[in-house]
C-alpha atoms as a PDB file:
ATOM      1  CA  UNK A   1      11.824  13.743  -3.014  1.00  0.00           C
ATOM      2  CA  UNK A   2      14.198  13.434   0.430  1.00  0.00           C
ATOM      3  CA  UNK A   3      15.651   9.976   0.252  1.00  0.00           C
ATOM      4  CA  UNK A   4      17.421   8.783   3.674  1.00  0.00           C
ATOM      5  CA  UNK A   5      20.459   6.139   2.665  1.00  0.00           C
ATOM      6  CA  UNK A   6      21.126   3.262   4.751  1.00  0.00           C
ATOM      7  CA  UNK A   7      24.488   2.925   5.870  1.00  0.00           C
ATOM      8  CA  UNK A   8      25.246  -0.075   3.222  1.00  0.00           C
ATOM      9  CA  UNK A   9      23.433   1.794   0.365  1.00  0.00           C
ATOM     10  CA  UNK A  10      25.874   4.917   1.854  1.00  0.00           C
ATOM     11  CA  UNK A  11      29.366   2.807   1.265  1.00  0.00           C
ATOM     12  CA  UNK A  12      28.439   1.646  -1.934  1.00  0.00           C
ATOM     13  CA  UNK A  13      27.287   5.028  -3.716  1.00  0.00           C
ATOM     14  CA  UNK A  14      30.718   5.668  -2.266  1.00  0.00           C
ATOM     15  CA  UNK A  15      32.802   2.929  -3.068  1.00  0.00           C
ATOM     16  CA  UNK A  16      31.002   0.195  -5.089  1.00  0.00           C
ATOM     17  CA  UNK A  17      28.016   1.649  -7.699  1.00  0.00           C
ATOM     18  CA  UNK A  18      27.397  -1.156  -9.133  1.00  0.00           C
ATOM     19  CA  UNK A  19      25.868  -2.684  -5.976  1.00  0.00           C
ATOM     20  CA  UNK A  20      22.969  -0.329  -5.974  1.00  0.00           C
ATOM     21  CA  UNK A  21      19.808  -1.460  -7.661  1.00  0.00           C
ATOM     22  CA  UNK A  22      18.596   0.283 -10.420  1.00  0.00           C
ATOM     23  CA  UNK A  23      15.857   1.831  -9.008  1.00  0.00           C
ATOM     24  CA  UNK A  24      18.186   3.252  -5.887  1.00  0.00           C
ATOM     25  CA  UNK A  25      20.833   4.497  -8.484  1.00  0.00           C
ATOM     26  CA  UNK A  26      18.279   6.678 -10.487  1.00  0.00           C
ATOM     27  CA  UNK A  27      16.829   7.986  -6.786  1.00  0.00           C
ATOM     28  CA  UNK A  28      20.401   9.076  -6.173  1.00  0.00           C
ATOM     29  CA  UNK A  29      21.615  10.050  -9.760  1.00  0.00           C
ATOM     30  CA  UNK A  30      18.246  11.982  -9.836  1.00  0.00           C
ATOM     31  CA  UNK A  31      19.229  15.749  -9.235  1.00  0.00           C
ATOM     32  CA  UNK A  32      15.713  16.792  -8.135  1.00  0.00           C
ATOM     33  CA  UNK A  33      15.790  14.391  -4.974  1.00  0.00           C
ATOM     34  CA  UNK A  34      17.408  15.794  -1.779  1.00  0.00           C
ATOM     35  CA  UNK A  35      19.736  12.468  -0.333  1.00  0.00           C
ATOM     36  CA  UNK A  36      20.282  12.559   3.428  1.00  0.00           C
ATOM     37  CA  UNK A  37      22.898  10.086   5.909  1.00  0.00           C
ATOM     38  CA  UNK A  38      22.259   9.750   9.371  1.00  0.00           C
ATOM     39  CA  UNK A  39      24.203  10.528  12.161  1.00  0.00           C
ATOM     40  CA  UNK A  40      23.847   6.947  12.984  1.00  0.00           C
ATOM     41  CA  UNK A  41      24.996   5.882   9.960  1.00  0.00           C
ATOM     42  CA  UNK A  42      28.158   7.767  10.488  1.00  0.00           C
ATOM     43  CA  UNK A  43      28.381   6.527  13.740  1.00  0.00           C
ATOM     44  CA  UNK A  44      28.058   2.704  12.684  1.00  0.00           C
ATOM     45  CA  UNK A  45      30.539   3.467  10.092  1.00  0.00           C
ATOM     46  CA  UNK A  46      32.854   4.985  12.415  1.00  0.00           C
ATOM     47  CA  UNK A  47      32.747   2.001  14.962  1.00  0.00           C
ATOM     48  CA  UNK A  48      33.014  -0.887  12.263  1.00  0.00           C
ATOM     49  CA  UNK A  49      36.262   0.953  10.881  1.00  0.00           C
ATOM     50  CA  UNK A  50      37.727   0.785  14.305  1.00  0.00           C
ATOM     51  CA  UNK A  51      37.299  -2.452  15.092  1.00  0.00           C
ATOM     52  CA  UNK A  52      38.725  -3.645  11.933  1.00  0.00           C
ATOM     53  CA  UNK A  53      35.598  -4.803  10.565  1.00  0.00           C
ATOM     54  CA  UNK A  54      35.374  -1.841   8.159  1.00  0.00           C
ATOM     55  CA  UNK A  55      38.408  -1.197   6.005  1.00  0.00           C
ATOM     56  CA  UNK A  56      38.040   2.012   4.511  1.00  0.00           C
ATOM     57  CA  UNK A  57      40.716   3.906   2.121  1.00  0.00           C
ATOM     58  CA  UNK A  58      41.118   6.863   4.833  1.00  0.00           C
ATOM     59  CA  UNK A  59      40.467   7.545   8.170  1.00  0.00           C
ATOM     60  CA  UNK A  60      36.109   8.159   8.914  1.00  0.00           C
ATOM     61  CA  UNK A  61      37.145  11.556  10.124  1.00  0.00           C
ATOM     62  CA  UNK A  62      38.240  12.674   6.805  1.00  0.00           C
ATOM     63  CA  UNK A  63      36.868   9.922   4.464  1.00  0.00           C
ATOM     64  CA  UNK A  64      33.082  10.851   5.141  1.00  0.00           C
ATOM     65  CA  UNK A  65      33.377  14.437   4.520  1.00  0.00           C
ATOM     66  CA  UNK A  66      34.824  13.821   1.686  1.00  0.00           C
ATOM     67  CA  UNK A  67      31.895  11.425   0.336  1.00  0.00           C
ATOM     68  CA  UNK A  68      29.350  13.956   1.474  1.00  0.00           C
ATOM     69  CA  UNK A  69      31.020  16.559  -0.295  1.00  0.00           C
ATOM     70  CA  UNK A  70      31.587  14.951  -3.562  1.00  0.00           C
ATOM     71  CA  UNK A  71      28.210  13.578  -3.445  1.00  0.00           C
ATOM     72  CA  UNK A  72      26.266  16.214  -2.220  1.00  0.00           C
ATOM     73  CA  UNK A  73      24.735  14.135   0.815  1.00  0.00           C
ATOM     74  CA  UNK A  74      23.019  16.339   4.070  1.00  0.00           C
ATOM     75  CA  UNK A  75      23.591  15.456   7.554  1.00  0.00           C
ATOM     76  CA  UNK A  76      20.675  14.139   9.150  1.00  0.00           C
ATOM     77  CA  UNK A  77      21.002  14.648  12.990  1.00  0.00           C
ATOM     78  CA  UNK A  78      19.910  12.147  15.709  1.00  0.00           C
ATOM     79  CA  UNK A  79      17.038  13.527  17.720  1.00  0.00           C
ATOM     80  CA  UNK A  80      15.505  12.740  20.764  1.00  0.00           C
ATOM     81  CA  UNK A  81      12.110  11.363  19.105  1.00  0.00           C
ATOM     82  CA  UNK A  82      14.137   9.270  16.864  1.00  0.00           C
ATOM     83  CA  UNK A  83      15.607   7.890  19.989  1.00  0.00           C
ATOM     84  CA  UNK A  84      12.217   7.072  21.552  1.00  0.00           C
ATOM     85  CA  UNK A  85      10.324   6.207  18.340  1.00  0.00           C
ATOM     86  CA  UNK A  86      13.115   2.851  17.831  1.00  0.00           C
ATOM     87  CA  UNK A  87      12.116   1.971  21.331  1.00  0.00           C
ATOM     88  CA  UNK A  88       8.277   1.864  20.005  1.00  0.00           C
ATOM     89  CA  UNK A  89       8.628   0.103  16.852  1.00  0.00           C
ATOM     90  CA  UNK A  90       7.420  -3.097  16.267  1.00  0.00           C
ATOM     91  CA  UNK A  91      10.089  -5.923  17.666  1.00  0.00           C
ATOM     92  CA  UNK A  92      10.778  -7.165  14.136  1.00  0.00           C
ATOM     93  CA  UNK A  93      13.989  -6.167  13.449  1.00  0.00           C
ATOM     94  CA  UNK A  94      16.423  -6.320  16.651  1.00  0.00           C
ATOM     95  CA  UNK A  95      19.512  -4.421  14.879  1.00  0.00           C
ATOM     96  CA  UNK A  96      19.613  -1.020  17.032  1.00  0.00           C
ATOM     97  CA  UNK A  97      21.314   1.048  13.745  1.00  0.00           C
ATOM     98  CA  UNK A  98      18.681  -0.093  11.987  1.00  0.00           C
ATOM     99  CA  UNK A  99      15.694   1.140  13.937  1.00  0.00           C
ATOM    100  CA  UNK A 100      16.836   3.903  14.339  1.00  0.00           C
ATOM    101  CA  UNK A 101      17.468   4.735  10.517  1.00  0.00           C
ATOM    102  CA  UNK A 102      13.656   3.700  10.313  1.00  0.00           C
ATOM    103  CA  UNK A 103      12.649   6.043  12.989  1.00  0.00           C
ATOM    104  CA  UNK A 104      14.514   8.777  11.303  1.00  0.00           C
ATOM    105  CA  UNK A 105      12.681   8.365   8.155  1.00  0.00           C
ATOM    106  CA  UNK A 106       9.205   7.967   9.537  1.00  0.00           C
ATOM    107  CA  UNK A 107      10.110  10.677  11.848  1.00  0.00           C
ATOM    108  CA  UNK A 108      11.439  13.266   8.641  1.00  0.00           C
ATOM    109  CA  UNK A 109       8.622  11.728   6.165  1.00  0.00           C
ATOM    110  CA  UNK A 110      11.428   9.839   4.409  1.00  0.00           C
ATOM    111  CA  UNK A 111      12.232   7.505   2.197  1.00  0.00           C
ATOM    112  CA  UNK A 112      14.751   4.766   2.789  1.00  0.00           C
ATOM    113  CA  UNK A 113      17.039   3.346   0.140  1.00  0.00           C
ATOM    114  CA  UNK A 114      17.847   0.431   1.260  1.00  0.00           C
ATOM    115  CA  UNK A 115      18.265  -3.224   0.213  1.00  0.00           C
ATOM    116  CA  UNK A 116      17.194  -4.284   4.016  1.00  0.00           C
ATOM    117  CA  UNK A 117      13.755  -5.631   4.043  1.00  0.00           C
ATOM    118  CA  UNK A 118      13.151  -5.830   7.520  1.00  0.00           C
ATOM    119  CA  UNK A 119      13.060  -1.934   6.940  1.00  0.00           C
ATOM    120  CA  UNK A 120       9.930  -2.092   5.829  1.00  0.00           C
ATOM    121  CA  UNK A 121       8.440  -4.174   8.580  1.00  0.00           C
ATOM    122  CA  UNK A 122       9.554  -1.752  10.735  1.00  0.00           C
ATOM    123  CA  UNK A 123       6.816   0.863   9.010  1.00  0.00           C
ATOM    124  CA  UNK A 124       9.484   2.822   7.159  1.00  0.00           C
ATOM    125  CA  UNK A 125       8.832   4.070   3.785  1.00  0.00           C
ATOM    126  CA  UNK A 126      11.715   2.073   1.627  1.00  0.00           C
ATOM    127  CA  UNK A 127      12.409   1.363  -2.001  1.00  0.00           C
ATOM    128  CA  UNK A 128      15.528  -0.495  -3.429  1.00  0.00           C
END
Protein backbone atom coordinates (compact mmCIF):
# COMPACT_ATOMS: atom_id res chain seq x y z
CA UNK A 1 0.00 0.00 0.00
CA UNK A 2 1.57 3.79 -0.85
CA UNK A 3 0.63 5.88 2.13
CA UNK A 4 1.18 9.84 1.57
CA UNK A 5 2.02 11.52 5.28
CA UNK A 6 0.73 14.79 6.12
CA UNK A 7 3.15 17.17 7.18
CA UNK A 8 2.03 16.82 11.08
CA UNK A 9 1.83 12.97 10.83
CA UNK A 10 5.61 13.63 9.04
CA UNK A 11 7.12 15.57 12.35
CA UNK A 12 5.80 13.24 14.65
CA UNK A 13 7.00 9.78 13.07
CA UNK A 14 10.06 11.99 13.34
CA UNK A 15 10.08 13.49 16.53
CA UNK A 16 7.07 12.49 18.70
CA UNK A 17 5.68 8.56 18.03
CA UNK A 18 3.53 8.52 20.42
CA UNK A 19 1.28 11.11 18.73
CA UNK A 20 0.41 8.83 15.90
CA UNK A 21 -2.73 6.78 16.22
CA UNK A 22 -2.53 3.30 16.27
CA UNK A 23 -3.81 2.58 13.15
CA UNK A 24 -1.22 5.28 11.38
CA UNK A 25 1.73 3.71 13.41
CA UNK A 26 1.11 0.09 12.09
CA UNK A 27 0.61 1.78 8.30
CA UNK A 28 4.09 3.18 8.86
CA UNK A 29 5.78 0.39 11.02
CA UNK A 30 4.28 -1.94 8.30
CA UNK A 31 7.32 -2.86 5.98
CA UNK A 32 5.13 -3.90 3.02
CA UNK A 33 3.61 -0.26 2.62
CA UNK A 34 5.63 2.23 0.49
CA UNK A 35 5.40 5.87 2.77
CA UNK A 36 5.75 9.00 0.63
CA UNK A 37 6.24 13.16 1.87
CA UNK A 38 5.40 15.78 -0.36
CA UNK A 39 7.31 18.37 -1.69
CA UNK A 40 4.82 20.58 -0.09
CA UNK A 41 5.20 19.17 2.99
CA UNK A 42 8.83 19.96 2.92
CA UNK A 43 8.14 23.18 1.79
CA UNK A 44 5.60 24.04 4.73
CA UNK A 45 8.12 22.64 6.99
CA UNK A 46 10.80 24.67 5.64
CA UNK A 47 8.81 28.04 5.92
CA UNK A 48 7.36 27.40 9.55
CA UNK A 49 11.11 26.75 10.72
CA UNK A 50 12.04 30.10 9.38
CA UNK A 51 9.71 32.08 10.76
CA UNK A 52 10.23 30.74 14.13
CA UNK A 53 7.10 28.97 14.28
CA UNK A 54 8.81 25.59 13.78
CA UNK A 55 11.69 24.81 16.10
CA UNK A 56 13.40 21.96 14.82
CA UNK A 57 16.76 20.26 16.32
CA UNK A 58 18.78 21.14 12.94
CA UNK A 59 18.55 23.17 10.14
CA UNK A 60 15.44 21.72 7.29
CA UNK A 61 18.28 21.47 4.85
CA UNK A 62 19.95 18.77 6.70
CA UNK A 63 17.28 17.70 9.27
CA UNK A 64 14.81 16.27 6.53
CA UNK A 65 17.25 14.20 4.76
CA UNK A 66 18.12 12.85 7.58
CA UNK A 67 14.39 11.76 8.60
CA UNK A 68 13.87 10.43 5.11
CA UNK A 69 16.84 8.48 5.32
CA UNK A 70 16.44 6.91 8.63
CA UNK A 71 12.92 6.30 7.88
CA UNK A 72 12.93 5.23 4.55
CA UNK A 73 10.34 7.98 3.29
CA UNK A 74 10.20 8.80 -0.92
CA UNK A 75 9.99 12.18 -2.25
CA UNK A 76 6.81 12.89 -3.74
CA UNK A 77 7.24 15.78 -6.30
CA UNK A 78 4.76 18.67 -6.89
CA UNK A 79 3.24 18.44 -10.33
CA UNK A 80 1.43 20.58 -12.42
CA UNK A 81 -2.04 18.58 -12.07
CA UNK A 82 -1.62 18.63 -8.42
CA UNK A 83 -1.40 22.32 -8.81
CA UNK A 84 -4.65 22.58 -10.81
CA UNK A 85 -6.56 19.71 -9.13
CA UNK A 86 -6.36 22.03 -5.40
CA UNK A 87 -7.82 24.79 -7.47
CA UNK A 88 -10.88 22.26 -8.34
CA UNK A 89 -11.56 20.77 -5.10
CA UNK A 90 -14.44 21.35 -3.26
CA UNK A 91 -14.09 24.85 -1.10
CA UNK A 92 -14.16 22.96 2.19
CA UNK A 93 -10.98 23.23 3.45
CA UNK A 94 -9.26 26.78 2.68
CA UNK A 95 -5.59 25.73 3.99
CA UNK A 96 -3.53 25.84 0.53
CA UNK A 97 -0.80 22.96 2.04
CA UNK A 98 -3.52 21.07 2.65
CA UNK A 99 -5.21 20.82 -0.72
CA UNK A 100 -2.64 20.28 -2.20
CA UNK A 101 -1.49 17.14 -0.07
CA UNK A 102 -5.14 15.95 -1.03
CA UNK A 103 -4.61 16.53 -4.65
CA UNK A 104 -1.41 14.65 -4.49
CA UNK A 105 -3.00 11.65 -3.11
CA UNK A 106 -6.05 11.53 -5.31
CA UNK A 107 -3.77 12.42 -8.05
CA UNK A 108 -1.03 9.20 -7.10
CA UNK A 109 -4.10 6.87 -5.88
CA UNK A 110 -2.96 7.51 -2.30
CA UNK A 111 -3.66 7.21 0.93
CA UNK A 112 -3.34 9.98 3.46
CA UNK A 113 -2.29 9.50 7.05
CA UNK A 114 -3.46 12.09 8.58
CA UNK A 115 -5.31 13.17 11.75
CA UNK A 116 -6.95 16.22 9.58
CA UNK A 117 -10.50 15.51 8.84
CA UNK A 118 -11.23 18.09 6.53
CA UNK A 119 -8.91 15.74 4.37
CA UNK A 120 -11.45 13.70 3.73
CA UNK A 121 -14.00 16.24 2.66
CA UNK A 122 -11.72 17.23 0.29
CA UNK A 123 -12.24 13.54 -1.56
CA UNK A 124 -8.87 12.22 -0.43
CA UNK A 125 -8.50 8.73 0.57
CA UNK A 126 -7.35 9.14 4.50
CA UNK A 127 -7.09 6.91 7.52
CA UNK A 128 -5.69 7.92 11.02
Amino acid sequence: MKYLLDTCTFLWTSQQPSLLSPQASLAINNEANELFVSDVSIWEVTLKHATGKLPLPGAPRIWIPEKFAHHQFKSLPLTQGAIYLSGELPRVHPDPFDRLLAAQAIEAGMTLLSPDTPLSLLGASRIW
